[in-house]
N, C-alpha and C. Protein backbone atom coordinates (compact mmCIF):
# COMPACT_ATOMS: atom_id res chain seq x y z
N UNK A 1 7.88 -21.41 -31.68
CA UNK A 1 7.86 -22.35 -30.55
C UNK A 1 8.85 -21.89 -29.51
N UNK A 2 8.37 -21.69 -28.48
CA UNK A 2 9.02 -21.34 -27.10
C UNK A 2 9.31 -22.00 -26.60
N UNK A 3 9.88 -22.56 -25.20
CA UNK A 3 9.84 -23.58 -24.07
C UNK A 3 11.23 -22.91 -23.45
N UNK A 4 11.03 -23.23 -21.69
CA UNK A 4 11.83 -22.85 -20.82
C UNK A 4 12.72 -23.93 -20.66
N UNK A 5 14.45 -23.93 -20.21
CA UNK A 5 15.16 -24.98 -20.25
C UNK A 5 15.67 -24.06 -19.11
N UNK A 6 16.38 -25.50 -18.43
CA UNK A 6 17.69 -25.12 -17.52
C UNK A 6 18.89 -25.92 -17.16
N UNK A 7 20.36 -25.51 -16.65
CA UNK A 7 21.31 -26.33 -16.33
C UNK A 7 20.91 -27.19 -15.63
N UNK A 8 21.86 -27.90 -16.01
CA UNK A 8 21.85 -29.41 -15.43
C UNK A 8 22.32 -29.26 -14.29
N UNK A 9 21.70 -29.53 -13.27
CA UNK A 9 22.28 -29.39 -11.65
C UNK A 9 21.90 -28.14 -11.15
N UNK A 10 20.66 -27.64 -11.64
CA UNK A 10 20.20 -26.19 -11.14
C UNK A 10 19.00 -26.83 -9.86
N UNK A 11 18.86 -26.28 -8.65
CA UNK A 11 17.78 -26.30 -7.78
C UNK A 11 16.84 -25.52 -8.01
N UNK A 12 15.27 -25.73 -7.78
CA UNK A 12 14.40 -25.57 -7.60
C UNK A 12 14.64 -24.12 -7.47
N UNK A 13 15.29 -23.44 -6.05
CA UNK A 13 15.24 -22.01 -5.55
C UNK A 13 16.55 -21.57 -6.40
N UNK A 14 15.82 -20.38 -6.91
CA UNK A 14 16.31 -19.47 -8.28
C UNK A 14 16.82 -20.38 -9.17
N UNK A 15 16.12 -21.17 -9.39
CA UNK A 15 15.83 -21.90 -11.10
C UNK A 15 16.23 -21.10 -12.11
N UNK A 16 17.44 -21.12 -13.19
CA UNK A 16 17.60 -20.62 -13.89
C UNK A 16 16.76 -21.03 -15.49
N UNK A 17 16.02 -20.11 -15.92
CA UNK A 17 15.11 -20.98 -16.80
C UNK A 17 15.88 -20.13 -18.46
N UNK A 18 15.28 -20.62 -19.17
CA UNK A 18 15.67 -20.18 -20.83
C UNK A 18 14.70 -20.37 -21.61
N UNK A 19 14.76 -19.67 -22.81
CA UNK A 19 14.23 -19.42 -23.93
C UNK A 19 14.65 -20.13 -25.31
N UNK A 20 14.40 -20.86 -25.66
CA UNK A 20 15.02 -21.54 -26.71
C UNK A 20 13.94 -21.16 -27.96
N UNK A 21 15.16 -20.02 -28.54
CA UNK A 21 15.32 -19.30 -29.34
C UNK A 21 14.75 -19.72 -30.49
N UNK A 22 16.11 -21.08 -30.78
CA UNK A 22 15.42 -21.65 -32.38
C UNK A 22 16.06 -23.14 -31.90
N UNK A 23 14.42 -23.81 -32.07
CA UNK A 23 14.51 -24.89 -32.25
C UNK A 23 15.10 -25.55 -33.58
N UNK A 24 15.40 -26.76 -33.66
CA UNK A 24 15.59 -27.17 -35.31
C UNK A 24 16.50 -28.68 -34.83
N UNK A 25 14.94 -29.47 -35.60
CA UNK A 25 15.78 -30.87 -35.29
C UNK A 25 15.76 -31.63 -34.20
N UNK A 26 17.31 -32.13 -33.30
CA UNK A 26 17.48 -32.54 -32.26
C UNK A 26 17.92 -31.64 -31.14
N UNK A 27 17.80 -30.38 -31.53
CA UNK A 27 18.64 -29.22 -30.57
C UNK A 27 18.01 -27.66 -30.48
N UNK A 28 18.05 -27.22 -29.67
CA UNK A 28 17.79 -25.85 -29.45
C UNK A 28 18.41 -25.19 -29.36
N UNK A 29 18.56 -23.63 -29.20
CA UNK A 29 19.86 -22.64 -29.11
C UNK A 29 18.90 -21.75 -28.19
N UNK A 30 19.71 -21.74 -26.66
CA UNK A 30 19.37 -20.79 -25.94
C UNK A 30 20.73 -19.70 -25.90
N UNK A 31 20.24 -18.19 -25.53
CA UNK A 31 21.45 -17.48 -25.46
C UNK A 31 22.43 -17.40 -24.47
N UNK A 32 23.57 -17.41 -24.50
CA UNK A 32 24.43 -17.62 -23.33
C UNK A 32 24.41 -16.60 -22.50
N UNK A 33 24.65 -16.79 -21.54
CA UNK A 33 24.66 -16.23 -20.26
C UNK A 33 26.28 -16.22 -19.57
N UNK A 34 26.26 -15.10 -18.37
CA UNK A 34 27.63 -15.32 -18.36
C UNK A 34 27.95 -16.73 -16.88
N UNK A 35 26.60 -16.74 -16.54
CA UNK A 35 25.99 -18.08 -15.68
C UNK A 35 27.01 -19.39 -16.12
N UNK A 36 26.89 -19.48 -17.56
CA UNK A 36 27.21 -20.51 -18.32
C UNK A 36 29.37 -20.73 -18.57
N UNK A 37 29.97 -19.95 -17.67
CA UNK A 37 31.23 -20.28 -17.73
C UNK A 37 31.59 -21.44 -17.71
N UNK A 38 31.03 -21.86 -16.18
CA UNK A 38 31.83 -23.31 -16.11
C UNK A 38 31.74 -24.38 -16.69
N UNK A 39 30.29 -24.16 -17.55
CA UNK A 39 29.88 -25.30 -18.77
C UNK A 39 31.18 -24.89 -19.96
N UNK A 40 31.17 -24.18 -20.78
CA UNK A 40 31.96 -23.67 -21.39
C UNK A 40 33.33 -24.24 -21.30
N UNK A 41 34.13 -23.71 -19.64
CA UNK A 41 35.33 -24.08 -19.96
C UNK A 41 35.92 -25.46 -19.76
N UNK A 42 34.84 -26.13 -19.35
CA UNK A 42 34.67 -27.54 -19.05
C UNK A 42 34.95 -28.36 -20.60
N UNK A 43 34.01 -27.96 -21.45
CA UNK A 43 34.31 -28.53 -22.99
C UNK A 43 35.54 -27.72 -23.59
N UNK A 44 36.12 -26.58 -23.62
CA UNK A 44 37.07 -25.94 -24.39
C UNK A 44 38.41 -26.73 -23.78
N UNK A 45 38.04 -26.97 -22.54
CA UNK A 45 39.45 -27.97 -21.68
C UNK A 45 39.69 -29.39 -22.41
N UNK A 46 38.34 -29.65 -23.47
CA UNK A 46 38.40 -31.23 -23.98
C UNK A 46 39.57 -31.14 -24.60
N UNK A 47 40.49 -32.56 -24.73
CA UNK A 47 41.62 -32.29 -25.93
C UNK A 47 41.75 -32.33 -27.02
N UNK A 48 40.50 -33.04 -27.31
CA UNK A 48 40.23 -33.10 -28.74
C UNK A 48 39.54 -31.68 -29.33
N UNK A 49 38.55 -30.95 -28.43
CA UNK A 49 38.18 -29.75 -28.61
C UNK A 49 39.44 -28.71 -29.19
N UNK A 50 40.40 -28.26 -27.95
CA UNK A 50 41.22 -27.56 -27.47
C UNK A 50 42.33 -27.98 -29.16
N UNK A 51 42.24 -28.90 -29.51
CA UNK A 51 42.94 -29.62 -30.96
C UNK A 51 42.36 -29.13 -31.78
N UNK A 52 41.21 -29.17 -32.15
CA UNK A 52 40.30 -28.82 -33.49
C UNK A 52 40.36 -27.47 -33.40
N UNK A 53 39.94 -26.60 -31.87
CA UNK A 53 40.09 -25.16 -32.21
C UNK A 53 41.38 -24.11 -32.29
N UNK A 54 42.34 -25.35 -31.64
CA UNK A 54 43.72 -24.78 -31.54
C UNK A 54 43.43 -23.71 -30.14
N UNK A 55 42.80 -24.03 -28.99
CA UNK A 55 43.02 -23.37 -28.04
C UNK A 55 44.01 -24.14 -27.08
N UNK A 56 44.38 -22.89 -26.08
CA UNK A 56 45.40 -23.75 -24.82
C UNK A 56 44.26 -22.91 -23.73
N UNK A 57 44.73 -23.51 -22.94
CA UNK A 57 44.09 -23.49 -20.95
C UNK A 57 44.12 -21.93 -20.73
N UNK A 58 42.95 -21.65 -20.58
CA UNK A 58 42.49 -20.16 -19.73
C UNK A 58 41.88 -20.42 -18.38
N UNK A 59 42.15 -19.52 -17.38
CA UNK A 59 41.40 -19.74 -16.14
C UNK A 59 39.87 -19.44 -16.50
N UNK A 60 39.31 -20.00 -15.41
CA UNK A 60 37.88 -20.36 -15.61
C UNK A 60 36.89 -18.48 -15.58
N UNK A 61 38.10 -17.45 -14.75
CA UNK A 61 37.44 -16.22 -14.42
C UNK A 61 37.71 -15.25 -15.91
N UNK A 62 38.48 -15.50 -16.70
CA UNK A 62 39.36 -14.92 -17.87
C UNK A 62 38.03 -15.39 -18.90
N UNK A 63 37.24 -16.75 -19.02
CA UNK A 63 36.16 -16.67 -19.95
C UNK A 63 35.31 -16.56 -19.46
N UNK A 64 34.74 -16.12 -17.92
CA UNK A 64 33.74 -15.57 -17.51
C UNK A 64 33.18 -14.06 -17.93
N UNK A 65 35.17 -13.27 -17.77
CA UNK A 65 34.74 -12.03 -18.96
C UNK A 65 34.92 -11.78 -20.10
N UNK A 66 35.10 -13.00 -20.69
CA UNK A 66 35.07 -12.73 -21.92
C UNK A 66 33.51 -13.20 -22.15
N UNK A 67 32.78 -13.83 -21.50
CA UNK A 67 31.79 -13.74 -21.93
C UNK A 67 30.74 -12.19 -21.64
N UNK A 68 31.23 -12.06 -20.41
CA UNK A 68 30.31 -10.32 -20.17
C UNK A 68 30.50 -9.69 -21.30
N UNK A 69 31.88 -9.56 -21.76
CA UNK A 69 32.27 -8.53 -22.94
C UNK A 69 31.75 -8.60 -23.98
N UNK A 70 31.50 -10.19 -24.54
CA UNK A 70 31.04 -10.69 -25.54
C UNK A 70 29.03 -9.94 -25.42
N UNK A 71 28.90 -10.44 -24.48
CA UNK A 71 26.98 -10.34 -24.37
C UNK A 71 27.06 -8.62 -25.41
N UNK A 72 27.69 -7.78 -24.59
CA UNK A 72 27.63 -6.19 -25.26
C UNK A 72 27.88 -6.16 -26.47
N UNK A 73 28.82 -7.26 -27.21
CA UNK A 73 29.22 -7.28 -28.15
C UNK A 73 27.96 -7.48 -29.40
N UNK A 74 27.66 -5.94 -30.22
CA UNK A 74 27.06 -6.04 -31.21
C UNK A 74 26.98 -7.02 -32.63
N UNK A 75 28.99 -7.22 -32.70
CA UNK A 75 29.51 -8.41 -34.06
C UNK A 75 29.18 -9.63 -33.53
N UNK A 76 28.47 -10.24 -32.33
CA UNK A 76 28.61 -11.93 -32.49
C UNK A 76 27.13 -11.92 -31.35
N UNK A 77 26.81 -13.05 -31.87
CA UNK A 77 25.77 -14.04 -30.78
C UNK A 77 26.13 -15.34 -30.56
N UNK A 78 25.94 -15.15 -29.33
CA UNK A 78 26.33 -17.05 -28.92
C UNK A 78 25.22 -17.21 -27.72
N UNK A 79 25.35 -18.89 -28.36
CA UNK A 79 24.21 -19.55 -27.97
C UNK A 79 24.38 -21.09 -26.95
N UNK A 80 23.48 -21.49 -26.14
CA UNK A 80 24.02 -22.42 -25.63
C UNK A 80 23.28 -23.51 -26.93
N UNK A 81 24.25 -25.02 -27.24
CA UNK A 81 23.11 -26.01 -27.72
C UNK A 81 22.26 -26.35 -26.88
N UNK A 82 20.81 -26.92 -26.77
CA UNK A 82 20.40 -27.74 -25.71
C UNK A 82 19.54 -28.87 -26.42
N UNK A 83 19.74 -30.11 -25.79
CA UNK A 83 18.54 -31.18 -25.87
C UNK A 83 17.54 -31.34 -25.59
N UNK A 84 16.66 -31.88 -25.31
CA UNK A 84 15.10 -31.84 -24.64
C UNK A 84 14.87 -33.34 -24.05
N UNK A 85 16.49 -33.49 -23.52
CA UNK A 85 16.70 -34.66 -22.40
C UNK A 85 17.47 -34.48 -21.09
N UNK A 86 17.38 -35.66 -20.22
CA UNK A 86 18.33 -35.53 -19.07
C UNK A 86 17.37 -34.73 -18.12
N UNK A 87 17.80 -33.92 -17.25
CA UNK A 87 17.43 -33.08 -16.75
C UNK A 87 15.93 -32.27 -17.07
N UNK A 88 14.81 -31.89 -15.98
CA UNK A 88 13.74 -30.70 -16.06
C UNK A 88 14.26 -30.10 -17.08
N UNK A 89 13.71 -29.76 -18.48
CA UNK A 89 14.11 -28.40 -19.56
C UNK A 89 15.36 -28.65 -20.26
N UNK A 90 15.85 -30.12 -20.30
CA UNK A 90 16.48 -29.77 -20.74
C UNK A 90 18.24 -30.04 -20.55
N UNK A 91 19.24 -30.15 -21.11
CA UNK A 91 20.79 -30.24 -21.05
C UNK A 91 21.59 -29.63 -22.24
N UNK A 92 22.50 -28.93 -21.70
CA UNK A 92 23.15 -28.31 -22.22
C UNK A 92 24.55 -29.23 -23.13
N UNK A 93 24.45 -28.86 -24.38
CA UNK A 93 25.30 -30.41 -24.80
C UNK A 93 27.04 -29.32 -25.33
N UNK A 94 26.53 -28.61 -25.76
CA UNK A 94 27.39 -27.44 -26.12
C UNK A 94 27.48 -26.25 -26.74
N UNK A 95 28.21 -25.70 -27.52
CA UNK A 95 27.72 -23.64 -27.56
C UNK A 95 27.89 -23.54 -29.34
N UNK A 96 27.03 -22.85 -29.69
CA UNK A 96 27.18 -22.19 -30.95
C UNK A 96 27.01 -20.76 -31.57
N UNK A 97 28.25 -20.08 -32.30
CA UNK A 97 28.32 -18.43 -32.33
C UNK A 97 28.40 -17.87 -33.49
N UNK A 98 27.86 -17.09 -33.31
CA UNK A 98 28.11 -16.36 -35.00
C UNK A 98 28.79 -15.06 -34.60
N UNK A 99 30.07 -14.88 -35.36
CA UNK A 99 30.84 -14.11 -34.75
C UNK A 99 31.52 -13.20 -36.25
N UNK A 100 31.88 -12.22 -35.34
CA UNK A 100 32.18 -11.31 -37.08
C UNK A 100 31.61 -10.78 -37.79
N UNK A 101 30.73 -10.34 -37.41
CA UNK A 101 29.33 -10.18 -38.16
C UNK A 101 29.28 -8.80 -38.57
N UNK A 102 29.25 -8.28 -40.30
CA UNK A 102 28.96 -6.99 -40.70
C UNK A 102 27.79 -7.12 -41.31
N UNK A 103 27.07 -5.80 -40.78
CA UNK A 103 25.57 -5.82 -41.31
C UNK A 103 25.98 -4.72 -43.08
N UNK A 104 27.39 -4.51 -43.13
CA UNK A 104 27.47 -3.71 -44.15
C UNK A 104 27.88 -4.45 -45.61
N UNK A 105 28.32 -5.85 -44.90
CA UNK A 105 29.10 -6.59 -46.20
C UNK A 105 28.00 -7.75 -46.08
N UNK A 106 27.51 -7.73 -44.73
CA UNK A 106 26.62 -8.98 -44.95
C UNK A 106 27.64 -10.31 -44.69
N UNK A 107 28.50 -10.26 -43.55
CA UNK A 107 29.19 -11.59 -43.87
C UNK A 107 29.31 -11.91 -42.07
N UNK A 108 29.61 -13.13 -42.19
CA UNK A 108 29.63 -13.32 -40.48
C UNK A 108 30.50 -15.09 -40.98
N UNK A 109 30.96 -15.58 -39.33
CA UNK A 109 31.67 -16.44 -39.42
C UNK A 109 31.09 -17.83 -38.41
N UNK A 110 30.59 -18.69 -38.95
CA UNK A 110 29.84 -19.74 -37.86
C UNK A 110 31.14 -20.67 -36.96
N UNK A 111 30.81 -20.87 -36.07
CA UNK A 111 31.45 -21.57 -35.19
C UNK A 111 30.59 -22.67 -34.43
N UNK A 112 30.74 -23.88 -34.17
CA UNK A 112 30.17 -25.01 -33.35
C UNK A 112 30.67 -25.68 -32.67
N UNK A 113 30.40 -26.07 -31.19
CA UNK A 113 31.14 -26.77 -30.45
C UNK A 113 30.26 -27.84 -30.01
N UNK A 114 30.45 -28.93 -29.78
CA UNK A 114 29.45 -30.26 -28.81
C UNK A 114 30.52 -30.81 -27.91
N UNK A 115 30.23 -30.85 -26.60
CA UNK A 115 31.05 -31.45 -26.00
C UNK A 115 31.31 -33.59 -26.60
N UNK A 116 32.19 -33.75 -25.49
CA UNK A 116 32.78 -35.19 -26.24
C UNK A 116 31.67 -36.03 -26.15
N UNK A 117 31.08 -35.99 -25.16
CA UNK A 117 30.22 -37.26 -24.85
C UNK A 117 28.66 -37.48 -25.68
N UNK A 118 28.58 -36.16 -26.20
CA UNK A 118 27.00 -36.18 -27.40
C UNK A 118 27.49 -36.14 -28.74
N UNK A 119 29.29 -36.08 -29.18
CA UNK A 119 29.21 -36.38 -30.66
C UNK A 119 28.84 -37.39 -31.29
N UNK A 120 28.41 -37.48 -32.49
CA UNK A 120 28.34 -38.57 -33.09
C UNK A 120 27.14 -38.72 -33.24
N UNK A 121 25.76 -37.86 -32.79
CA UNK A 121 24.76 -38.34 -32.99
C UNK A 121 23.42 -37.12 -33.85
N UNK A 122 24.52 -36.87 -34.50
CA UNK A 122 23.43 -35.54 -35.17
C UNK A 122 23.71 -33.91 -34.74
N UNK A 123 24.04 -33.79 -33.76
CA UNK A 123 23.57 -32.70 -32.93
C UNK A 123 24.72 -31.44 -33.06
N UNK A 124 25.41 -32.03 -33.76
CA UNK A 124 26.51 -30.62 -34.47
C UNK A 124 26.06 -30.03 -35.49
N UNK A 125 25.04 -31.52 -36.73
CA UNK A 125 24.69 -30.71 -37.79
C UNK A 125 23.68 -29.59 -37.08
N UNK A 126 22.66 -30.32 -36.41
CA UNK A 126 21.45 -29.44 -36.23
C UNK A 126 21.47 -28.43 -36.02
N UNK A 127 22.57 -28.28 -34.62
CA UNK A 127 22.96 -26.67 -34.04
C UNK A 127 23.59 -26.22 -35.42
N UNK A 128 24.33 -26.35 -36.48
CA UNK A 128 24.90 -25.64 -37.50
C UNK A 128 23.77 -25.03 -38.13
N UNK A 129 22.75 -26.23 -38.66
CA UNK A 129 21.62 -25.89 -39.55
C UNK A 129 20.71 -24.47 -38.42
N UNK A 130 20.81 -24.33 -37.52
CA UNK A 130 19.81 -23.50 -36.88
C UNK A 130 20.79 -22.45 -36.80
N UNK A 131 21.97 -22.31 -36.52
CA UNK A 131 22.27 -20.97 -36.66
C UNK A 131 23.02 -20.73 -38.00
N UNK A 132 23.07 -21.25 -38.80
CA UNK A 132 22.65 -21.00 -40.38
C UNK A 132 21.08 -20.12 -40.71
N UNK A 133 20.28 -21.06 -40.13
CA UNK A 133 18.94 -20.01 -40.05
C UNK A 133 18.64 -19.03 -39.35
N UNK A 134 19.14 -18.93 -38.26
CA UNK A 134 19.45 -17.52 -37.88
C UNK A 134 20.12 -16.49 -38.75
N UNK A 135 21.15 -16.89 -39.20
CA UNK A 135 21.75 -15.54 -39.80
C UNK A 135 21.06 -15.08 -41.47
N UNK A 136 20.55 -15.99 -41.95
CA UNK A 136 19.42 -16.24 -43.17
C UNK A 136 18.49 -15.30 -42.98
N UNK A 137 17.94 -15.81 -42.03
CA UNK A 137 16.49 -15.91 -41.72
C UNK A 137 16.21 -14.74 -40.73
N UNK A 138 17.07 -14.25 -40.02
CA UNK A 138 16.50 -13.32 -39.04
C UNK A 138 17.50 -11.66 -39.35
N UNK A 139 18.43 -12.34 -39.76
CA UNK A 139 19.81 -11.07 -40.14
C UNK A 139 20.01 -11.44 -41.61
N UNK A 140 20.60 -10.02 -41.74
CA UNK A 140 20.84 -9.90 -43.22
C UNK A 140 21.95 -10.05 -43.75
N UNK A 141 21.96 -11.48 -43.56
CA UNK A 141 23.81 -11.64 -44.11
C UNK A 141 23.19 -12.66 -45.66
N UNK A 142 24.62 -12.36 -46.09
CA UNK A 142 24.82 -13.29 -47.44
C UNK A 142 25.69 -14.05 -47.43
N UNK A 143 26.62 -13.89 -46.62
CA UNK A 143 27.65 -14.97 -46.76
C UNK A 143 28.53 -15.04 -45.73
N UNK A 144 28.48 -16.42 -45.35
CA UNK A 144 28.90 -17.30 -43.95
C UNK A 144 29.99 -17.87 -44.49
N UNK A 145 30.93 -17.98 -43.28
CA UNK A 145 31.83 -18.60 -43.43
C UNK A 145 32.33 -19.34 -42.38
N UNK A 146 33.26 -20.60 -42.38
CA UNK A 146 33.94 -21.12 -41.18
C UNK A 146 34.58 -22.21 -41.46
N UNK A 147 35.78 -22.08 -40.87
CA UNK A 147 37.06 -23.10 -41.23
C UNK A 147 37.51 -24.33 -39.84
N UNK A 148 38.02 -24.81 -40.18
CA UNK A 148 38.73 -26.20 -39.04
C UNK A 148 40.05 -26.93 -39.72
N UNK A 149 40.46 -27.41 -39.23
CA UNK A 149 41.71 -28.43 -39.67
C UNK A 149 41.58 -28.93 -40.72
N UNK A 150 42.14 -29.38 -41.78
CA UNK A 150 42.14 -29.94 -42.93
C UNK A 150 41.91 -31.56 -42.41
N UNK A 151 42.11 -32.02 -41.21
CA UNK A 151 42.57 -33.33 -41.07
C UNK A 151 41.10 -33.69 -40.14
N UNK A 152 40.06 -32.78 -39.65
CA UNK A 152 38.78 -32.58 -38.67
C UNK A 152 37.92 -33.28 -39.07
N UNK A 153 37.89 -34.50 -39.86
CA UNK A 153 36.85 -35.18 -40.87
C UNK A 153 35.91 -35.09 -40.25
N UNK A 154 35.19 -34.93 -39.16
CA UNK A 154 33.76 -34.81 -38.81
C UNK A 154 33.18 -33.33 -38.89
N UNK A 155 33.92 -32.87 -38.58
CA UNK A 155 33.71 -30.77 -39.03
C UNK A 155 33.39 -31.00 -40.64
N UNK A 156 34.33 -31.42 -41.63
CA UNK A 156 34.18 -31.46 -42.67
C UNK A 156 32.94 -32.03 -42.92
N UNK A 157 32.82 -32.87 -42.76
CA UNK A 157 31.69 -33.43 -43.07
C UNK A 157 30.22 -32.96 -42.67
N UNK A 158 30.06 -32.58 -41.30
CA UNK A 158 29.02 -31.87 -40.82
C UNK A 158 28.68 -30.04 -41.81
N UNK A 159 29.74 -29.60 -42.61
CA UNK A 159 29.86 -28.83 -43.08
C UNK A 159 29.47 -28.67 -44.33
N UNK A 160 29.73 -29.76 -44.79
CA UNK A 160 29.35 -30.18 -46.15
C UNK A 160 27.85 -30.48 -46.59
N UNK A 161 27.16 -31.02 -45.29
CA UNK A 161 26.19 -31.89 -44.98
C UNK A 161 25.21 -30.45 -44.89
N UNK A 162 25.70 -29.73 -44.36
CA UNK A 162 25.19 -28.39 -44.12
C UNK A 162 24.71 -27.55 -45.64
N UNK A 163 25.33 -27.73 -46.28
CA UNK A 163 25.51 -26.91 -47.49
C UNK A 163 27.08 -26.31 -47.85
N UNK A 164 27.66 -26.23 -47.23
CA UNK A 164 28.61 -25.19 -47.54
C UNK A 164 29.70 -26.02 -48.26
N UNK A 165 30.31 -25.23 -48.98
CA UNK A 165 31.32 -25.43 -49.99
C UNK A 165 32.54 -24.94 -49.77
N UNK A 166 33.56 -25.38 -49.97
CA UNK A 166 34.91 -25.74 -49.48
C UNK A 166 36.15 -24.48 -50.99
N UNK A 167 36.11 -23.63 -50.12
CA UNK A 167 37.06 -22.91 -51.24
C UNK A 167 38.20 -23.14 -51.18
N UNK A 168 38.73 -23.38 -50.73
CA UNK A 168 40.48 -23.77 -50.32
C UNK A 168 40.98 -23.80 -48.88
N UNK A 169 42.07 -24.15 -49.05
CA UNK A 169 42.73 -24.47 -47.79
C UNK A 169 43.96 -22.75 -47.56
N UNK A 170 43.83 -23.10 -45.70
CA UNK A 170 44.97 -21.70 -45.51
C UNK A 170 46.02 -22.69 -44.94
N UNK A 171 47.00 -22.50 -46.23
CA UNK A 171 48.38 -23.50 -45.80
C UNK A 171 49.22 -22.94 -44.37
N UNK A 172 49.50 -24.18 -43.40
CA UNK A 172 49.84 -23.49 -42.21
C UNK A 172 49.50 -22.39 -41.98
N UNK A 173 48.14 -22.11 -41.58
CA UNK A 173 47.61 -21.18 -40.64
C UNK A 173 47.80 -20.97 -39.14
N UNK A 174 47.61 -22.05 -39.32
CA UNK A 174 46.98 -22.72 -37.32
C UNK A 174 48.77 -22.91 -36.53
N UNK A 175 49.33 -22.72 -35.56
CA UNK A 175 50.67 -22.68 -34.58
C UNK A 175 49.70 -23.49 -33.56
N UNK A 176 49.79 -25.29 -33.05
CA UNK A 176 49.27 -25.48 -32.47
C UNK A 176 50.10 -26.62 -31.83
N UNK A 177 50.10 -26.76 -30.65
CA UNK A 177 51.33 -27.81 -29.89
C UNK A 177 52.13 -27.99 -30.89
N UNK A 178 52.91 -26.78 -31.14
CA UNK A 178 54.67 -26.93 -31.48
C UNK A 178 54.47 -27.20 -33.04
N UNK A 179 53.50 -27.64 -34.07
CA UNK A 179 53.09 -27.68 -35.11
C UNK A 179 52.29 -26.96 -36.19
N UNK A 180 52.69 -26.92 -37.45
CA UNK A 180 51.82 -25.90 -38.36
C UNK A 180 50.45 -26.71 -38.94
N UNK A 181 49.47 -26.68 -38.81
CA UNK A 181 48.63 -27.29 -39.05
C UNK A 181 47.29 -26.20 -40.32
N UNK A 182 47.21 -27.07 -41.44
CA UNK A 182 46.63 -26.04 -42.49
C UNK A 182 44.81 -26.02 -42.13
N UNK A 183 44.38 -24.98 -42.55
CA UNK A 183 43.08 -24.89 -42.26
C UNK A 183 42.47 -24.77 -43.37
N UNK A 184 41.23 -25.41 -43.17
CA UNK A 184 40.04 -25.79 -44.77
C UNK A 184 39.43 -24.74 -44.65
N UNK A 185 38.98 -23.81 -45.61
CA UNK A 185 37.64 -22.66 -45.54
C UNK A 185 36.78 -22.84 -45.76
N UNK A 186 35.43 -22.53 -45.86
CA UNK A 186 34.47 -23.04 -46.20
C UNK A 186 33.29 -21.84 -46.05
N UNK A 187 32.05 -21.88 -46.90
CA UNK A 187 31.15 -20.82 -47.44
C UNK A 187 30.30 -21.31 -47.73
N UNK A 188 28.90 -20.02 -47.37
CA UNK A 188 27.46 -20.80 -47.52
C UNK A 188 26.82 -19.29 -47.74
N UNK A 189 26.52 -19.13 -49.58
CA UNK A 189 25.78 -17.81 -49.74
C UNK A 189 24.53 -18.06 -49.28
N UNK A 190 23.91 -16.85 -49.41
CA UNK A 190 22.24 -17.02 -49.08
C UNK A 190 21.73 -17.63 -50.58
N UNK A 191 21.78 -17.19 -51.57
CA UNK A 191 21.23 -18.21 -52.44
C UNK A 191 21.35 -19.74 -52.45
N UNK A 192 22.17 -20.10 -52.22
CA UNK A 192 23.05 -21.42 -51.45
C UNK A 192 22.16 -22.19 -50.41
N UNK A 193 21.58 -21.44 -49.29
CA UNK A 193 20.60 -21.29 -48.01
C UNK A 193 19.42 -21.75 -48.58
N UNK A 194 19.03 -20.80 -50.11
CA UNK A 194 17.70 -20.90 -50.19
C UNK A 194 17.20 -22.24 -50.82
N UNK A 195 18.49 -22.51 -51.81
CA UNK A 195 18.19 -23.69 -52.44
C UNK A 195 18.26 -25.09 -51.92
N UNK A 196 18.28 -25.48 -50.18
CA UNK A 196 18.77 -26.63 -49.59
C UNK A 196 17.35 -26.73 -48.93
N UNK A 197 16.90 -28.36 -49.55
CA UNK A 197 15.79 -28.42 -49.28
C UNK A 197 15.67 -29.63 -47.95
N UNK A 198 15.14 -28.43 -47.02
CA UNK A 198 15.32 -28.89 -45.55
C UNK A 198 14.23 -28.12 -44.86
N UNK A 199 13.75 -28.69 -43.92
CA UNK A 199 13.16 -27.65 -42.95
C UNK A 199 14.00 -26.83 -42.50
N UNK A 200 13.20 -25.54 -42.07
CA UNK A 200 13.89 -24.28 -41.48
C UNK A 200 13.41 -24.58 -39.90
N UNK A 201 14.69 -23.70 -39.06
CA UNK A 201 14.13 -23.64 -37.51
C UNK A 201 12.73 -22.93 -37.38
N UNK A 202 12.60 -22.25 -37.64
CA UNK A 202 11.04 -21.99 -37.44
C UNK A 202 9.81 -22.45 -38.06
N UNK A 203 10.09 -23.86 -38.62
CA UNK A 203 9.30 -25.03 -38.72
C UNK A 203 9.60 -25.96 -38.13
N UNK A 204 10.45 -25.86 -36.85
CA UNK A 204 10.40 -27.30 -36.40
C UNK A 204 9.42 -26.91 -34.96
């Protein structure tokens, strides 16, 4: 399943349109663009975001190239989330990446972001569950991984909900506003993948 999407606040003349990749659920994953900065640093500026990932304030031109750099980048894909509301094609709710990625060990590291105003309603698991099936389903990995705050109860939970299993904690990992804050790990083999009985993105 195909369908074209676009930003929210795009005009008619040079319409930026998209491909949504993998559907699954309540959400789609189109690929990012480097178009897509100011969406981006708009949610990484959230404080609750900027808390959970342990980032501080970059100028808006500093993740514009980090996204160019990133596109070339063979170890990761990132994706925009999108809905199939709001706006012609579509709204962009927030970004999801698979990053780290060896095609030799087979291992890669998931990451998910939703901005503040669409949590709470599904749409973190979904984007997880679809690029879970991406790396399953289209790449040859065996084993995913991805961590958050010990204290992130909705990460946890969306994680869990996901499949993945919780190997331990990295005691004070994280240096974040002036504090040591420990991080949960967490893992999802492909046998793990196969046995979670769910639709896949390329059945929705």
């Amino acid at each position: 399943m195909h369908e074209n999407t676009r930003n929210a606040g795009d005009e008619d003349d040079g319409e930026v349109t998209r491909e949504i990749a993998w559907p699954a659920g309540s959400v789609g994953l189109a690929a990012l663009d480097t178009e897509d900065a100011e969406l981006l640093h708009g949610w990484r500026s959230d404080p609750v975001t900027a808390h959970q990932l342990g980032l501080w304030p970059r100028p808006l031109t500093a993740l514009r190239e980090r996204i160019e750099r990133d596109i070339e980048d063979d170890d990761r894909d990132d994706f925009l989330v999108v809905v199939p509301e709001g706006p012609p094609g579509g709204l962009p709710i927030g970004y999801a990446a698979l990053t780290g990625q060896s095609i030799v060990d087979g291992a890669a590291q998931v990451e998910v972001v939703i901005a503040a105003e669409h949590r709470g309603r599904g749409h973190g698991a979904a984007a997880l569950d679809a690029l879970v099936d991406l790396a399953f389903g289209e790449l040859p990995m065996y084993r995913l991984t991805a961590e958050t705050h010990t204290d992130n109860s909705p990460a946890l939970a969306v994680l869990a909900a996901s499949g993945f299993v919780e190997e331990g904690v990295r005691r004070a990992a994280c240096l974040h506003r002036g504090r040591r804050h420990d991080l949960a790990v967490f893992s999802l083999l492909r046998p793990e993948w196969e046995g979670l009985d769910r639709p896949r993105a390329w059945d929705a």
